[in-house]
N, C-alpha and C. Protein backbone atom coordinates (compact mmCIF):
# COMPACT_ATOMS: atom_id res chain seq x y z
N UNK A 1 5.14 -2.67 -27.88
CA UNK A 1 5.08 -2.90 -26.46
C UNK A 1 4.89 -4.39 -26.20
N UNK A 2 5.61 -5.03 -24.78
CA UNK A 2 5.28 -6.24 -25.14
C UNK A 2 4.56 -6.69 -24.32
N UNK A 3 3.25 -7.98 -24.50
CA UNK A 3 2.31 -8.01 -23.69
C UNK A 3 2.27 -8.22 -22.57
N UNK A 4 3.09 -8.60 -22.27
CA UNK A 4 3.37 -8.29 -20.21
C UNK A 4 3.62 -7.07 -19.93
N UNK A 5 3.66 -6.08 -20.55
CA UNK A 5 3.81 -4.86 -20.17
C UNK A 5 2.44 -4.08 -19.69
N UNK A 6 1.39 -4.81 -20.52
CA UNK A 6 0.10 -4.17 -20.72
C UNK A 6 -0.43 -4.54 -19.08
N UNK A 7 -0.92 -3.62 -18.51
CA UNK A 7 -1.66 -4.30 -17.39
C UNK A 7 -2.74 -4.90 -16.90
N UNK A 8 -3.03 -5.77 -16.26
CA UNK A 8 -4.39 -6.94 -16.33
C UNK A 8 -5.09 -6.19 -15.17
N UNK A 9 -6.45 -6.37 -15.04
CA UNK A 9 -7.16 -5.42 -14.19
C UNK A 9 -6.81 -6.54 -12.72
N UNK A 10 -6.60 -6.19 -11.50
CA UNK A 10 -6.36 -6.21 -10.27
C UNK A 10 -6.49 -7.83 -10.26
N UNK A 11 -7.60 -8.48 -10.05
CA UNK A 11 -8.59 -9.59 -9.77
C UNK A 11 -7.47 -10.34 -10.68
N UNK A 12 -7.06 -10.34 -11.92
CA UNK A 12 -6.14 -11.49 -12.65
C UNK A 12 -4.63 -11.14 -12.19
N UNK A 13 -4.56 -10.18 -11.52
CA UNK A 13 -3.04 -10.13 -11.29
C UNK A 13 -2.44 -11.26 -9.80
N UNK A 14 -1.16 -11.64 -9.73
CA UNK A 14 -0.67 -12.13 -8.86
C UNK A 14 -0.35 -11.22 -7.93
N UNK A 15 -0.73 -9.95 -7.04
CA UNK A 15 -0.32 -9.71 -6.10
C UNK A 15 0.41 -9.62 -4.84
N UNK A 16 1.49 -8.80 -4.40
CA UNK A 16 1.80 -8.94 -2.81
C UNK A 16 1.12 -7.44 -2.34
N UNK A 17 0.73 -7.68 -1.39
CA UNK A 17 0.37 -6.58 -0.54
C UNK A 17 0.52 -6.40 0.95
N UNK A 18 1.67 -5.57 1.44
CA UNK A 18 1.91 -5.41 2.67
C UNK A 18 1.00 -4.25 3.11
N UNK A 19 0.50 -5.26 4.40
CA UNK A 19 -0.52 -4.23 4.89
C UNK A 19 -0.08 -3.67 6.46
N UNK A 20 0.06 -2.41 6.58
CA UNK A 20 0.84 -2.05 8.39
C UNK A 20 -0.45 -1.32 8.40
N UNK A 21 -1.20 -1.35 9.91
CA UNK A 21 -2.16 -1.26 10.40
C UNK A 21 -2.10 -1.60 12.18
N UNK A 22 -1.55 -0.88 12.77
CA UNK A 22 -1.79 -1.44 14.62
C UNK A 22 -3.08 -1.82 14.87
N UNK A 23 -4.06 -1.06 14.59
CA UNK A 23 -5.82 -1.18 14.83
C UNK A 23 -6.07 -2.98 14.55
N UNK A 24 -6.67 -3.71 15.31
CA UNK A 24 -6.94 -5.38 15.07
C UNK A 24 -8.25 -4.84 13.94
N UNK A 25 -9.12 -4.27 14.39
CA UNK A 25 -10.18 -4.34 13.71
C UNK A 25 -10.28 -3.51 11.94
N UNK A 26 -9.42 -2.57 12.09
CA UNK A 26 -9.21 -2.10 10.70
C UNK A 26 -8.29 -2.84 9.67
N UNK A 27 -7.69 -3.30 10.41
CA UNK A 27 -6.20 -4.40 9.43
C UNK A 27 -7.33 -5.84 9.19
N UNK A 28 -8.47 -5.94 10.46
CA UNK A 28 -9.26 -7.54 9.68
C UNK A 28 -10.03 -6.89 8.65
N UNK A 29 -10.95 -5.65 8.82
CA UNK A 29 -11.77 -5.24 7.49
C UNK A 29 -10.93 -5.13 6.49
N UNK A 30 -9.61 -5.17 6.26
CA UNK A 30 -9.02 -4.42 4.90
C UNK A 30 -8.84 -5.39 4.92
N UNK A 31 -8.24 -6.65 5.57
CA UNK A 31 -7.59 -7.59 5.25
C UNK A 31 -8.91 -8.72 4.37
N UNK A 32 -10.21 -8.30 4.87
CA UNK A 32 -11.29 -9.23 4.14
C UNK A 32 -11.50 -8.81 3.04
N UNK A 33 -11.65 -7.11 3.07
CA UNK A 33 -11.92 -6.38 1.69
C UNK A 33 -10.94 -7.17 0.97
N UNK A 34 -9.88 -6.83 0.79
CA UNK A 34 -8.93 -7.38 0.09
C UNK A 34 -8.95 -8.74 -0.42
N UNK A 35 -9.28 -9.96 0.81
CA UNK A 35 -9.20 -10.97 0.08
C UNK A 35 -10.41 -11.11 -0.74
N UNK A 36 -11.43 -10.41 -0.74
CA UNK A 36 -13.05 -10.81 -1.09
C UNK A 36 -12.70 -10.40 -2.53
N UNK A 37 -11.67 -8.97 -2.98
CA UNK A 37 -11.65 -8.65 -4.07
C UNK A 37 -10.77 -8.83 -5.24
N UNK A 38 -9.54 -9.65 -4.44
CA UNK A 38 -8.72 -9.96 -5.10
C UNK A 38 -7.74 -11.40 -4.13
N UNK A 39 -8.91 -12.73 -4.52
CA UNK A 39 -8.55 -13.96 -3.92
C UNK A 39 -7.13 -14.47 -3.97
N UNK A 40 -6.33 -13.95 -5.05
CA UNK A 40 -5.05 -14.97 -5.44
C UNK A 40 -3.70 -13.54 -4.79
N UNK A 41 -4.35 -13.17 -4.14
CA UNK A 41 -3.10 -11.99 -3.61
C UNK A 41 -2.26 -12.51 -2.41
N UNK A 42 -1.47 -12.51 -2.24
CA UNK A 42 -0.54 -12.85 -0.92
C UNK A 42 -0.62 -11.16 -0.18
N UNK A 43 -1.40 -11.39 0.93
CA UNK A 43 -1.56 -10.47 2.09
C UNK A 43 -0.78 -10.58 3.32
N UNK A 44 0.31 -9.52 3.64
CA UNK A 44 1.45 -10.00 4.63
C UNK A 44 0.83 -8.59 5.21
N UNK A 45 1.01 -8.72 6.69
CA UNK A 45 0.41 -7.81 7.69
C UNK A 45 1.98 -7.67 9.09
N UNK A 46 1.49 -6.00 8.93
CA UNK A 46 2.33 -5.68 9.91
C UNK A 46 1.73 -4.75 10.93
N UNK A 47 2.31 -4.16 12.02
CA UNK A 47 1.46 -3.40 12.94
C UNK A 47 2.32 -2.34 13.31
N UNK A 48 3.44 -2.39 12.52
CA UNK A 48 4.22 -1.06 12.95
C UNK A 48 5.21 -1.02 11.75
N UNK A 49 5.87 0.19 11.95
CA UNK A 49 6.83 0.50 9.97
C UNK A 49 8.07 -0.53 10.57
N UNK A 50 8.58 -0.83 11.76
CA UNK A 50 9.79 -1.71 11.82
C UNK A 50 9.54 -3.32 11.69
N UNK A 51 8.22 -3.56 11.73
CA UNK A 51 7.72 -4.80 11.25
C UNK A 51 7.49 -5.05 10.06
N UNK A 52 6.91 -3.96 9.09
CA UNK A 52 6.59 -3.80 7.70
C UNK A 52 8.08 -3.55 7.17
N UNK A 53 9.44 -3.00 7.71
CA UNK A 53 10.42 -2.97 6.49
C UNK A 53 11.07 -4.60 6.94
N UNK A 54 11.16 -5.25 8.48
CA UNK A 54 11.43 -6.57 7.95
C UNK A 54 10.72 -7.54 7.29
N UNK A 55 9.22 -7.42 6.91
CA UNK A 55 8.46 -7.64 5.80
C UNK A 55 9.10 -7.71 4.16
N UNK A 56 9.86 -6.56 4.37
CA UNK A 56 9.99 -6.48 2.87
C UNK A 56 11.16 -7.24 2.79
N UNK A 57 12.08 -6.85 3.58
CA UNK A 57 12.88 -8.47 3.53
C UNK A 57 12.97 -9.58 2.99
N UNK A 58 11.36 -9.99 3.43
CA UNK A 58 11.17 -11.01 2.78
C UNK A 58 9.94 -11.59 1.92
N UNK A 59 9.58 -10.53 1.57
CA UNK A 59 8.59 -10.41 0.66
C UNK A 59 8.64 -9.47 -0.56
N UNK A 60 8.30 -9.41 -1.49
CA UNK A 60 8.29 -8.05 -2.57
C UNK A 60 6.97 -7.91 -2.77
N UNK A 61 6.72 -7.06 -2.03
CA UNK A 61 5.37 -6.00 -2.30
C UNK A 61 5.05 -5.36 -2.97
N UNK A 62 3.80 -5.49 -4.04
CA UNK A 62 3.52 -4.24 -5.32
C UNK A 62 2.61 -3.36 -4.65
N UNK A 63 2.25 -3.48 -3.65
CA UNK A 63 1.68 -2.58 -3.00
C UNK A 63 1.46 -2.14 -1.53
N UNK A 64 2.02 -1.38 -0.64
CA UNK A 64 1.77 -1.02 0.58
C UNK A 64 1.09 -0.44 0.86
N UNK A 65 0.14 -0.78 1.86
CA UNK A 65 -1.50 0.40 2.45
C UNK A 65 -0.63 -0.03 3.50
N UNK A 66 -0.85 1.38 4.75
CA UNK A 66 -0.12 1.85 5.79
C UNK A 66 -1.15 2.86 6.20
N UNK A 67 -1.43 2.61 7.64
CA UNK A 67 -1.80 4.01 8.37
C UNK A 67 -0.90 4.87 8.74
N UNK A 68 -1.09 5.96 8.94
CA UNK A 68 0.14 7.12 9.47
C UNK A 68 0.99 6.89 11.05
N UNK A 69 -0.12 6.75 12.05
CA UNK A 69 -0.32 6.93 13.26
C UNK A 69 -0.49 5.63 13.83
N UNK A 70 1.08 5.13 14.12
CA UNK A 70 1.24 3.73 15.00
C UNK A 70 1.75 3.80 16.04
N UNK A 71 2.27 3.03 16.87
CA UNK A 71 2.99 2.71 18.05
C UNK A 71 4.22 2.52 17.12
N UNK A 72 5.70 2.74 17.61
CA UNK A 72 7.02 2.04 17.66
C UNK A 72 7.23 2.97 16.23
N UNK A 73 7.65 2.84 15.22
CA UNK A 73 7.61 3.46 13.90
C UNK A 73 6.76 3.92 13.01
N UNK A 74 6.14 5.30 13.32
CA UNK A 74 5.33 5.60 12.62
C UNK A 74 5.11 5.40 11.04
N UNK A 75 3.62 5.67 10.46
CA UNK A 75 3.65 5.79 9.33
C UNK A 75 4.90 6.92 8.33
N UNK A 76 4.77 7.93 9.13
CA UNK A 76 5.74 9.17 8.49
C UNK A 76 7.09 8.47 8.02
N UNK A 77 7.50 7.96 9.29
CA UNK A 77 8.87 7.76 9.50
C UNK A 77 9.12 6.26 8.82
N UNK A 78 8.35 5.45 8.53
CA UNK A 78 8.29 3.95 7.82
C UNK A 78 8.26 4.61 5.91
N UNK A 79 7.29 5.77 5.66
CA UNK A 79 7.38 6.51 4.43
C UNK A 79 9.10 7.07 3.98
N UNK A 80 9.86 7.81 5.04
CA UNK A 80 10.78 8.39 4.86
C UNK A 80 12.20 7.25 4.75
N UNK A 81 12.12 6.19 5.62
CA UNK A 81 13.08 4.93 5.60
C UNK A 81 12.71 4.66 4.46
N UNK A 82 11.35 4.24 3.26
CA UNK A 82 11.24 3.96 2.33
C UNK A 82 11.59 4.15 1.62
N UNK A 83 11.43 5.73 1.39
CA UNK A 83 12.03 6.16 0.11
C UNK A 83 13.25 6.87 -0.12
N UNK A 84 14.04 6.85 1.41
CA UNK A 84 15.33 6.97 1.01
C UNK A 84 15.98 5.73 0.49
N UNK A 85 15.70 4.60 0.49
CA UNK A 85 16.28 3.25 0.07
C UNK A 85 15.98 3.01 -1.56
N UNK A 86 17.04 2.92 -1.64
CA UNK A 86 17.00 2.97 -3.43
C UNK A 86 16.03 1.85 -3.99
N UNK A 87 16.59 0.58 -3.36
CA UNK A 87 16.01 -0.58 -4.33
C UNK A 87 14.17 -0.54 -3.66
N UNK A 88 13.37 0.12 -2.48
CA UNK A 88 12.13 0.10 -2.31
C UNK A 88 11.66 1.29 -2.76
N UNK A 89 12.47 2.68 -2.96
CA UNK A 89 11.58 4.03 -2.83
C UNK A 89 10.66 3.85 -3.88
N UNK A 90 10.45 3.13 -5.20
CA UNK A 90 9.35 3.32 -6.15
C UNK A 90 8.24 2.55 -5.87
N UNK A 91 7.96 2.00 -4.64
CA UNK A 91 7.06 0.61 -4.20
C UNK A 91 5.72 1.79 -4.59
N UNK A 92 4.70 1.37 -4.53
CA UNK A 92 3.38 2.02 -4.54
C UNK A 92 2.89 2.01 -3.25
N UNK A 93 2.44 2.98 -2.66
CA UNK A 93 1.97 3.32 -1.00
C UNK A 93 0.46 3.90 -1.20
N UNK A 94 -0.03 3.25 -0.45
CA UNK A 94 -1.52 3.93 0.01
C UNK A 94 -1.97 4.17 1.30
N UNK A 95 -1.64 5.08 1.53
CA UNK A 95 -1.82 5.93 2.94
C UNK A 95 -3.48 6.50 3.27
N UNK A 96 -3.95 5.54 4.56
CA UNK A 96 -4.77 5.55 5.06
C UNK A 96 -4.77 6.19 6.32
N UNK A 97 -5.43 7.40 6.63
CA UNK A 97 -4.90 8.02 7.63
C UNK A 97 -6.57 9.07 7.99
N UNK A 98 -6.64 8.94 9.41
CA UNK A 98 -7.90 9.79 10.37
C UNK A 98 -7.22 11.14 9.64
N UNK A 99 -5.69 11.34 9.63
CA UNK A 99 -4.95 13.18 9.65
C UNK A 99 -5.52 13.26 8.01
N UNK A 100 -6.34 14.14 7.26
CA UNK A 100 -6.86 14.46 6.38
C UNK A 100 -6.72 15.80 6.05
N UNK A 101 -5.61 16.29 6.90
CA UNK A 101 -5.28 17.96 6.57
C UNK A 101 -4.36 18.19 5.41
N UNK A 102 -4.64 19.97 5.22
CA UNK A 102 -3.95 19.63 3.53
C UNK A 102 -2.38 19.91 3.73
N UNK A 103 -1.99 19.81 5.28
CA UNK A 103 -0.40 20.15 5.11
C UNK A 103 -0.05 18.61 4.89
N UNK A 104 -0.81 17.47 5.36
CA UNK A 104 -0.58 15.88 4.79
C UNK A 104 -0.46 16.05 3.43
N UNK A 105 -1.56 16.47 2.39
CA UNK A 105 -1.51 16.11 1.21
C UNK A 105 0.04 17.27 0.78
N UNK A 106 -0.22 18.23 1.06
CA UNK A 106 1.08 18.63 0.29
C UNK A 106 2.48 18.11 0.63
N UNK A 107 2.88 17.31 1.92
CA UNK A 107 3.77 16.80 2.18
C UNK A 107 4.35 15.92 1.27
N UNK A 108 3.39 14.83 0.62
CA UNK A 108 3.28 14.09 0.00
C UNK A 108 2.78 14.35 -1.46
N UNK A 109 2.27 15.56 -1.65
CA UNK A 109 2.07 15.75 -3.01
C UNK A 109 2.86 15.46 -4.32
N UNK A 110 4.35 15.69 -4.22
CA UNK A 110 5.36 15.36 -5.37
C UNK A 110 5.17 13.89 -5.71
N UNK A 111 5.27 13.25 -4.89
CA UNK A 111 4.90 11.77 -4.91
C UNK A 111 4.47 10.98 -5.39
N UNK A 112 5.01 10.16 -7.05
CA UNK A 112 3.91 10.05 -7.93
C UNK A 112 3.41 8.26 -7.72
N UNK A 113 4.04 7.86 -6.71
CA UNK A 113 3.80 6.60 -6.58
C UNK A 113 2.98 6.36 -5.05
N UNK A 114 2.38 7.70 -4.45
CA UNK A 114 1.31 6.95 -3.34
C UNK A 114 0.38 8.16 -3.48
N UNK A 115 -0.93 7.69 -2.35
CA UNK A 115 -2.02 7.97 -2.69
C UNK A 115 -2.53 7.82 -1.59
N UNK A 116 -3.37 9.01 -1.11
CA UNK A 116 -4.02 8.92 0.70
C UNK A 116 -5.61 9.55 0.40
N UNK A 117 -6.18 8.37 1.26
CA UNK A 117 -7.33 8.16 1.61
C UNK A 117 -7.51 8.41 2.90
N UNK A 118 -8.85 9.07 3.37
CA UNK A 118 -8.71 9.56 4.96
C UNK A 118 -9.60 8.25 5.10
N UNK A 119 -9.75 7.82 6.66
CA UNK A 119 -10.26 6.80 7.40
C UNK A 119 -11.35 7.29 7.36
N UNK A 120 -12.44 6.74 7.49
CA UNK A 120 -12.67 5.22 7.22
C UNK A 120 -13.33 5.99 5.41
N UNK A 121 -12.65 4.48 5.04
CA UNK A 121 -13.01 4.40 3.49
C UNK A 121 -13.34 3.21 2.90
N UNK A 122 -14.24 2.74 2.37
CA UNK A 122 -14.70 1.78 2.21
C UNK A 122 -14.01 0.63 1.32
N UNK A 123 -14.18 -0.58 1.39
CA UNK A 123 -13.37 -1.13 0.26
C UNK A 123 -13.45 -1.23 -0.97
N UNK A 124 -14.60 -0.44 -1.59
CA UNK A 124 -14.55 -0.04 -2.79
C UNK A 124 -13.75 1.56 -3.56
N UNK A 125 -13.50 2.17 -2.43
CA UNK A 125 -12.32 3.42 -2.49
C UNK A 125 -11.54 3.06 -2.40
N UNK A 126 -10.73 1.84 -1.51
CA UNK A 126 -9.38 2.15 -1.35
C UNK A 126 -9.10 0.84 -2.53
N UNK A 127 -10.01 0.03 -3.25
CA UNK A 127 -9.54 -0.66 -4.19
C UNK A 127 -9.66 -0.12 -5.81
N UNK A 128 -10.43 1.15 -5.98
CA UNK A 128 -10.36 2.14 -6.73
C UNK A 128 -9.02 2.59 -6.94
N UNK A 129 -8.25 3.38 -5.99
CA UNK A 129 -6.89 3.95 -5.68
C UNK A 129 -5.82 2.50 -5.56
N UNK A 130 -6.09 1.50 -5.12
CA UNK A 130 -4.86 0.55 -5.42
C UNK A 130 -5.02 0.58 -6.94
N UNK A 131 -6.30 0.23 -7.73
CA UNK A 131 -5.89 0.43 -9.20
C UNK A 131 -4.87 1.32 -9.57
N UNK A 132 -5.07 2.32 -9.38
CA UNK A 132 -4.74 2.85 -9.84
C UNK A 132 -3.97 3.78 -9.85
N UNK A 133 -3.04 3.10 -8.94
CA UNK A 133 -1.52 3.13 -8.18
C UNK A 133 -0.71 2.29 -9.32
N UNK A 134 -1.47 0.92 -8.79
CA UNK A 134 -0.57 -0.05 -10.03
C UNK A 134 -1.12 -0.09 -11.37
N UNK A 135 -1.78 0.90 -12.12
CA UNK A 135 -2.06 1.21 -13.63
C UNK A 135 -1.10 1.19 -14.63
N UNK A 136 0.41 1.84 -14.05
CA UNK A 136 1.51 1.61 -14.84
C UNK A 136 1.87 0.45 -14.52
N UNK A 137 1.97 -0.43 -13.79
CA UNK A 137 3.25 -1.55 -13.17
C UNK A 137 2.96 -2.20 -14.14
N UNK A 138 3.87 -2.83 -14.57
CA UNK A 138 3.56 -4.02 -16.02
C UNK A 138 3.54 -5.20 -15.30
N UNK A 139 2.30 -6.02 -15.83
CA UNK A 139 1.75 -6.92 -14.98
C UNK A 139 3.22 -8.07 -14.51
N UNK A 140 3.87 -8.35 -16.06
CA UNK A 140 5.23 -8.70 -15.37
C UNK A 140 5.57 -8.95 -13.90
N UNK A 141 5.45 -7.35 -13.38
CA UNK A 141 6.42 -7.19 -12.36
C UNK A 141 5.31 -7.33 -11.00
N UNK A 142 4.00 -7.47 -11.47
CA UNK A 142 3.35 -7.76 -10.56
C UNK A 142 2.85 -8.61 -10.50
């Protein structure tokens, strides 16, 4: 195996992380969690899924946290544009969402590349689950 393959724990990796969040006050807590825990990450912020896919445009993201429930393009529907698109559907998603019912989780259950956390979750949960989202990605590519 070759050693860029092996993965470096979060904190040494180079990161992108697109974050879609409408809420001002939940997109600044994640957005601090985040930088407090992993300083060298590039954090690009969106407030709706048609802002977050011209994001990706121009950014490559190893990781997307997304709430479900926005204005203009929902979370659902920003998930489903995703992963019908060939060159984004394997991105890693972490779905942060108040809806915590189990017809959510089974919607999304096949899904081996995202991971939902119900609101509010602290930033030591939802940086638990970004681990370990990107556990396979070879640091390489991240």
């Amino acid at each position: 195996m070759e050693p860029t393959a092996v993965p470096k724990p979060l904190a040494l990796r180079t990161l992108t992380i697109l974050l879609i969040e409408d809420s001002d006050t939940v997109r600044s807590f994640l957005h601090h969690a985040l930088r407090a825990a992993l300083p060298s990450a590039t954090i690009v912020e969106a407030t709706e899924g048609r802002a977050a896919l011209r994001e990706l445009t121009r950014c490559r993201a190893d990781l997307i946290i997304t709430d479900l429930q926005m204005p203009g393009m929902d979370g659902r529907a920003f998930l489903a544009t995703l992963r019908q698109n060939p060159i984004l559907r394997h991105k890693r998603v972490l779905v942060l969402s108040s809806d915590n019912s189990r017809d959510l989780r089974e919607r999304y259950a096949s899904d081996p590349h995202l991971a939902i956390l119900p609101k509010p979750s602290t930033g030591a949960e939802i940086l638990r689950v970004a681990h370990d989202l990107l556990a396979d990605l070879p640091a390489s590519a991240a």
